[in-house]
PDB file of N, CA and C in Angstrom:
ATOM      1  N   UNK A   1      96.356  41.417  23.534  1.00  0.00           N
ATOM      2  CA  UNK A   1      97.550  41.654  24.326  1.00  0.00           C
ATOM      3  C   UNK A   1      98.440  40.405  24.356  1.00  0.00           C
ATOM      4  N   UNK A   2      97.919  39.249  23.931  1.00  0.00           N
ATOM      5  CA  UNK A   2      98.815  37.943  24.655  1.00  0.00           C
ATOM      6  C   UNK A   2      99.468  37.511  22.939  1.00  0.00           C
ATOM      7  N   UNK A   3      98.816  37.651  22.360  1.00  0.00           N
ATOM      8  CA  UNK A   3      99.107  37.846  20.132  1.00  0.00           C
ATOM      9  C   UNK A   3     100.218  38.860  20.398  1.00  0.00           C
ATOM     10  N   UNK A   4     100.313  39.835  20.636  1.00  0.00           N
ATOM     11  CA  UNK A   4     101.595  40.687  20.952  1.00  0.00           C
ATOM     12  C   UNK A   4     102.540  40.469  21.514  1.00  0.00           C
ATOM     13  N   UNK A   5     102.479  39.890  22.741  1.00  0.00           N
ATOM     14  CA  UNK A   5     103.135  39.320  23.597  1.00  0.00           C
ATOM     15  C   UNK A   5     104.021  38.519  23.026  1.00  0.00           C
ATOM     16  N   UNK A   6     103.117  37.023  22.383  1.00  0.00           N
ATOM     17  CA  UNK A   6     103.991  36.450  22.062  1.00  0.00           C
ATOM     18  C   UNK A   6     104.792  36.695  20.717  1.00  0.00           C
ATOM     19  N   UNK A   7     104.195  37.149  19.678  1.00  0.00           N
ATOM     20  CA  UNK A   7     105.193  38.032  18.698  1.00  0.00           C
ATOM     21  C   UNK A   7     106.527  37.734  19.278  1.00  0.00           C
ATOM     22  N   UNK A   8     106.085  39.321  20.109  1.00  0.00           N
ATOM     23  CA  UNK A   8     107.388  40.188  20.538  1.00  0.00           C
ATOM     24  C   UNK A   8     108.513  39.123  21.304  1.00  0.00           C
ATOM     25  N   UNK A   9     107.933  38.128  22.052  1.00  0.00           N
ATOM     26  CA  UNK A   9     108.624  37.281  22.522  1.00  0.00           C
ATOM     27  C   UNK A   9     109.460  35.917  21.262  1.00  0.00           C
ATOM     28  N   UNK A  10     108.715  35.626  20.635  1.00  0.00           N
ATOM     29  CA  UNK A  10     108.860  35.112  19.823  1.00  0.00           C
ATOM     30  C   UNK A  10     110.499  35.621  18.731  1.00  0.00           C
ATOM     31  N   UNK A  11     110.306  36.795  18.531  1.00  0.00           N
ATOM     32  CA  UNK A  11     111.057  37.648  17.674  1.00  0.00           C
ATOM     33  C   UNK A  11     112.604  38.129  18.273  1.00  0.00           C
ATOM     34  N   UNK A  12     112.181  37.731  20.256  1.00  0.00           N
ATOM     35  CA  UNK A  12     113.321  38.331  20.947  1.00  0.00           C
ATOM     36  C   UNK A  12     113.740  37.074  20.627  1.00  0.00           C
ATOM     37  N   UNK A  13     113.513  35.685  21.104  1.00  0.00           N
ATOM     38  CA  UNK A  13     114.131  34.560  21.038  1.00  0.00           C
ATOM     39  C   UNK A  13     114.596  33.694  19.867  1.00  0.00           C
ATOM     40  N   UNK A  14     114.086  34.460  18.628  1.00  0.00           N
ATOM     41  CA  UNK A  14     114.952  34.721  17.178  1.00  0.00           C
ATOM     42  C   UNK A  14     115.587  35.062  16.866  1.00  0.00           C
ATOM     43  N   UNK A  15     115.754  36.098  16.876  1.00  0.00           N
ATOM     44  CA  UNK A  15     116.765  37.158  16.593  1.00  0.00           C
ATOM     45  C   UNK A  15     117.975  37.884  17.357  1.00  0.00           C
ATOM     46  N   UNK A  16     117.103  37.644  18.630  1.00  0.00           N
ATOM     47  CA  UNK A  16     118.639  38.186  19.786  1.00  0.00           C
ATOM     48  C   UNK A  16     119.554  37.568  19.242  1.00  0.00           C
ATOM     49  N   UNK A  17     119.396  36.106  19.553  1.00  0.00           N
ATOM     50  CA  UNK A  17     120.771  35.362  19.288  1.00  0.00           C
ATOM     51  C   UNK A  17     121.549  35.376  17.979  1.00  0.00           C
ATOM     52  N   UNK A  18     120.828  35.652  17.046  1.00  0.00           N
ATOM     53  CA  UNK A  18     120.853  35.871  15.939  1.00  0.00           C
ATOM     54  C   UNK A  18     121.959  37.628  15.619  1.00  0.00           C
ATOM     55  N   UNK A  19     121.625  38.082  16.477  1.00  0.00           N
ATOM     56  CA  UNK A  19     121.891  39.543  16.280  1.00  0.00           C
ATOM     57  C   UNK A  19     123.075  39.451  17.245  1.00  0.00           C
ATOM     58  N   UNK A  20     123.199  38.921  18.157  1.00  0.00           N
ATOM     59  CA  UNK A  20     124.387  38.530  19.146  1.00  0.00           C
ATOM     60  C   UNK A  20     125.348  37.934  18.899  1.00  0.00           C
ATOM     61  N   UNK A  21     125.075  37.036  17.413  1.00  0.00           N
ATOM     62  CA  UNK A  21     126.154  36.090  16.843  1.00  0.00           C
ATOM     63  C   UNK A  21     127.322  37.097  16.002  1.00  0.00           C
ATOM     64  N   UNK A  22     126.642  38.805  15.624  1.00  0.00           N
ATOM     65  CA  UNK A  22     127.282  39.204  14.814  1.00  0.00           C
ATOM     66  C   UNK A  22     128.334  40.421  15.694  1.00  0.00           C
ATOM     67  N   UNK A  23     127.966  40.153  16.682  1.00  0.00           N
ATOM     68  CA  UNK A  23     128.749  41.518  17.947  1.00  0.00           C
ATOM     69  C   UNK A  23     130.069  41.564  17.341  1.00  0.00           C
ATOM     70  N   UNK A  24     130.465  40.283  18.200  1.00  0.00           N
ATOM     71  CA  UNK A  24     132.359  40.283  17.925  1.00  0.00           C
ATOM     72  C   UNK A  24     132.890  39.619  16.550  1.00  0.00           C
ATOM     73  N   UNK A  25     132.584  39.758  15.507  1.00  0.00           N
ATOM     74  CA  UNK A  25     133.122  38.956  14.226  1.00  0.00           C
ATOM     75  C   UNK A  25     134.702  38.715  14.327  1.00  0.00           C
ATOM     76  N   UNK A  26     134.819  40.022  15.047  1.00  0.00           N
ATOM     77  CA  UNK A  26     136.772  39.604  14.758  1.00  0.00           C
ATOM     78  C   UNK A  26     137.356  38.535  15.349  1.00  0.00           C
ATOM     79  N   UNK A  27     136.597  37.875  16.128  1.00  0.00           N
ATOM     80  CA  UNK A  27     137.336  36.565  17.002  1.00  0.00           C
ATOM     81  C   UNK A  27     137.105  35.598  15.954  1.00  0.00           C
ATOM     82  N   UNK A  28     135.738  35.382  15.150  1.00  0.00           N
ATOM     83  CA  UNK A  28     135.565  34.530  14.009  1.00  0.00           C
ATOM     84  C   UNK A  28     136.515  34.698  12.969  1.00  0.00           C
ATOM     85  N   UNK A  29     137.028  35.911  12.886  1.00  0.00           N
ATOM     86  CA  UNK A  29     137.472  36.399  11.323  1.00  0.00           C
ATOM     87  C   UNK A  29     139.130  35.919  11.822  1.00  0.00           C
ATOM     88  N   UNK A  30     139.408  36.109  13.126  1.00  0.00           N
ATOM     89  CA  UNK A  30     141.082  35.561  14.128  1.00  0.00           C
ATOM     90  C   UNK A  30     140.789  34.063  13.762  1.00  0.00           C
ATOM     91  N   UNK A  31     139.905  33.393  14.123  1.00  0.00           N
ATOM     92  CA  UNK A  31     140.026  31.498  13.998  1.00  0.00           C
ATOM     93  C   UNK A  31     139.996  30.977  12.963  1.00  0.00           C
ATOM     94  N   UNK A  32     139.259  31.643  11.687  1.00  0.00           N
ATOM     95  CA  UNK A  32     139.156  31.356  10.162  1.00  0.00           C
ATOM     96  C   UNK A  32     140.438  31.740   9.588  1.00  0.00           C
ATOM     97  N   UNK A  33     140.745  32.974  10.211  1.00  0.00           N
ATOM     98  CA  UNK A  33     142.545  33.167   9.637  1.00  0.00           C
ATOM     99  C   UNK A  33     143.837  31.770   9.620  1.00  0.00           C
ATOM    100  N   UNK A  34     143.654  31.704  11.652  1.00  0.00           N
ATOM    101  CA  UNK A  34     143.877  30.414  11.821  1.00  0.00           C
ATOM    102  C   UNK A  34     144.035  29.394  11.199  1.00  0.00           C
ATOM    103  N   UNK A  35     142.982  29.105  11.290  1.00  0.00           N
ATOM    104  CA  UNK A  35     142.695  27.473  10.004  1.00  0.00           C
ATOM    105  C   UNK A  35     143.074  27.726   8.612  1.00  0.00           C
ATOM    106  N   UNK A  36     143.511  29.189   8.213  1.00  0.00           N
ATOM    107  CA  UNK A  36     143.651  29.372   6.403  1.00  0.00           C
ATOM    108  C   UNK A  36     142.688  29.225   5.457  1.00  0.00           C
ATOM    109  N   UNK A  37     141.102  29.669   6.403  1.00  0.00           N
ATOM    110  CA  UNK A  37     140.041  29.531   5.235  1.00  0.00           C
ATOM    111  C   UNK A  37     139.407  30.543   5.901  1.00  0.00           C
ATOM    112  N   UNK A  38     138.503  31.023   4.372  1.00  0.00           N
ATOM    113  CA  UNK A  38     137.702  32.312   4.245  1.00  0.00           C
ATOM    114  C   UNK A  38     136.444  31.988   5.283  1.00  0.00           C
ATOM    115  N   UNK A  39     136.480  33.320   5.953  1.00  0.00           N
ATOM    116  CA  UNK A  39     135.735  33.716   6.891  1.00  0.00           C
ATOM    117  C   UNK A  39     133.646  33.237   6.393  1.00  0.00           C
ATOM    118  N   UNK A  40     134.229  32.905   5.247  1.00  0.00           N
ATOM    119  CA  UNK A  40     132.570  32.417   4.266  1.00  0.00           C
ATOM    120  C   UNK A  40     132.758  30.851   4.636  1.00  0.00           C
ATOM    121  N   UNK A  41     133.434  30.650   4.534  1.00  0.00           N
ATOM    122  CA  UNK A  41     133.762  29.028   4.128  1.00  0.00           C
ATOM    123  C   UNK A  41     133.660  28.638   5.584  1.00  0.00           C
ATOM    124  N   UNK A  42     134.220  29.626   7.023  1.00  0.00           N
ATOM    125  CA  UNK A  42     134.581  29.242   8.206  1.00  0.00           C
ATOM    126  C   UNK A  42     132.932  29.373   8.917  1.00  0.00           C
ATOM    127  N   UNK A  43     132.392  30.428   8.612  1.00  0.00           N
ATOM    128  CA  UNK A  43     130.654  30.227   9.374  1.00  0.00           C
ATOM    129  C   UNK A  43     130.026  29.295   8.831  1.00  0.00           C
ATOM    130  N   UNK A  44     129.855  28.930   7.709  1.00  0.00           N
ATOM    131  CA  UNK A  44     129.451  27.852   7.126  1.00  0.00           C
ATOM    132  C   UNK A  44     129.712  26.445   7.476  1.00  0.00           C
ATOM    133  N   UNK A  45     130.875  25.998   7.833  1.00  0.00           N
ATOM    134  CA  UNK A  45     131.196  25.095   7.999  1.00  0.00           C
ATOM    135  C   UNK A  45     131.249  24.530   9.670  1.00  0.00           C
ATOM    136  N   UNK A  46     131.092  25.876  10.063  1.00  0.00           N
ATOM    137  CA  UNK A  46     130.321  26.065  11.131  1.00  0.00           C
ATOM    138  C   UNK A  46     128.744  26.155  11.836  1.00  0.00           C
ATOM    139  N   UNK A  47     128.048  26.723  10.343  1.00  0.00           N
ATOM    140  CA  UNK A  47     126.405  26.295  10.965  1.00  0.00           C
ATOM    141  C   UNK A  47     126.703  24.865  10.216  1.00  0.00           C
ATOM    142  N   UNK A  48     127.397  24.169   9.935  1.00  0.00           N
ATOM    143  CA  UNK A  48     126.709  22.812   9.410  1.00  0.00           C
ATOM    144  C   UNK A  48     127.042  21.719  10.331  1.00  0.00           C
ATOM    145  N   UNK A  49     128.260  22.132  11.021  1.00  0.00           N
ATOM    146  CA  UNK A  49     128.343  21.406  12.512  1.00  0.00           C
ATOM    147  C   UNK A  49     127.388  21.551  13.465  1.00  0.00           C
ATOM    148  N   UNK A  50     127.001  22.837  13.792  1.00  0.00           N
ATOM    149  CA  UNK A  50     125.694  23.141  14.331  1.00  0.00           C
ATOM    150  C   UNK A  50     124.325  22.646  14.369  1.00  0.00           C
ATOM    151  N   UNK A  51     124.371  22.323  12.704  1.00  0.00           N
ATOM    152  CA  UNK A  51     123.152  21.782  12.653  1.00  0.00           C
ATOM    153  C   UNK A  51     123.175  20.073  12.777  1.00  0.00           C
ATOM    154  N   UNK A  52     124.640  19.751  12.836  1.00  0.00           N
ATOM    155  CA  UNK A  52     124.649  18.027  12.943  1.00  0.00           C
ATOM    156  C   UNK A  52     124.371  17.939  14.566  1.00  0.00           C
ATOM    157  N   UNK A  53     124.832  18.636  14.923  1.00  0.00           N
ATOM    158  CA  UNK A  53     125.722  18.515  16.628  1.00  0.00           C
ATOM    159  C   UNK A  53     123.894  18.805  16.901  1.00  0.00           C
ATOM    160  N   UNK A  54     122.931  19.416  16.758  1.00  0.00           N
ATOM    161  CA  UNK A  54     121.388  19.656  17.070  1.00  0.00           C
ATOM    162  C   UNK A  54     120.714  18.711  16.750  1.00  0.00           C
ATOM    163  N   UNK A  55     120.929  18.299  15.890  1.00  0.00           N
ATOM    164  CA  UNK A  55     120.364  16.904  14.919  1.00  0.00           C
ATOM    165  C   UNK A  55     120.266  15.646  15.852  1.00  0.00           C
ATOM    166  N   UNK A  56     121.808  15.589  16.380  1.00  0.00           N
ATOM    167  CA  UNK A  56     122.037  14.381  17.054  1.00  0.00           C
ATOM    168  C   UNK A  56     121.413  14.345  18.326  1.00  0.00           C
ATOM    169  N   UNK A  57     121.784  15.489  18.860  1.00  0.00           N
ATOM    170  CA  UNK A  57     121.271  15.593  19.972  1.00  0.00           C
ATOM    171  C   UNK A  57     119.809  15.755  20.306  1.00  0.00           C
ATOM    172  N   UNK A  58     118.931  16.146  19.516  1.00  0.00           N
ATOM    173  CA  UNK A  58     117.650  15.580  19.511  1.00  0.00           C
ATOM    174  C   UNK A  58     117.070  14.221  19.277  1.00  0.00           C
ATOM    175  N   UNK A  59     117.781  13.666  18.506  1.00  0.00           N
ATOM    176  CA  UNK A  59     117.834  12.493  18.376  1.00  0.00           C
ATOM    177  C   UNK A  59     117.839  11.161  19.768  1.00  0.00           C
ATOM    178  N   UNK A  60     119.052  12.014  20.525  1.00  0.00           N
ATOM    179  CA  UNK A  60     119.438  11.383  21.656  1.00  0.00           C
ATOM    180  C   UNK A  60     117.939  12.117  22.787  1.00  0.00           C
ATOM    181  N   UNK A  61     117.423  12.899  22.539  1.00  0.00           N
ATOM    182  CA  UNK A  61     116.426  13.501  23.394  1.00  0.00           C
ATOM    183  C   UNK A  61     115.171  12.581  22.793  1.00  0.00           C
ATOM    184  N   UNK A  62     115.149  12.316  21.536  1.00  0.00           N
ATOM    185  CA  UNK A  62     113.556  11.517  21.779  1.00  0.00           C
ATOM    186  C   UNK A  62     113.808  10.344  21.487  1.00  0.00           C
ATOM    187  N   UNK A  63     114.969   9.608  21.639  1.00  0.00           N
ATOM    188  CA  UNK A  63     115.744   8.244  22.193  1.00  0.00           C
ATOM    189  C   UNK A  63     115.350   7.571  24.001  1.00  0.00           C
ATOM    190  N   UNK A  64     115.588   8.974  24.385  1.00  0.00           N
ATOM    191  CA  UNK A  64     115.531   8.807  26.251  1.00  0.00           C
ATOM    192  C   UNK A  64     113.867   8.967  26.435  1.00  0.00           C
ATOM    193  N   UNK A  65     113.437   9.741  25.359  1.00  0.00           N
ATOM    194  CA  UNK A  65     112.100   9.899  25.963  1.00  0.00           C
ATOM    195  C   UNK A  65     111.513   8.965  25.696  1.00  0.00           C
TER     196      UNK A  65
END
């Protein structure tokens, strides 16, 4: 029961957000218009800020610790 559990928990805290990122695209597909670059080029360049802006900030988390 607790192997299931966490799965299922596991999979919500994967993927929800994951599956939540794709609800409203048209506000992404409105800001990539914006800027004059393809909606490919605009998530992208967007998880790679994401992944700096996480980077650092862990960084700064096992800095303090």
């Amino acid at each position: 029961m607790k192997k299931i559990a966490l799965i299922g928990f596991l999979i919500g805290a994967i993927l929800a957000p994951d599956l939540l990122a794709y609800v409203d695209m048209s506000a992404v597909s409105q800001r990539a218009n914006d800027l004059g670059m393809d909606v490919k080029d605009y998530t992208f360049a967007m998880a790679i800020a994401g992944t700096l802006t996480g980077f650092a900030f862990n960084l700064f988390l096992w800095k303090v610790k």
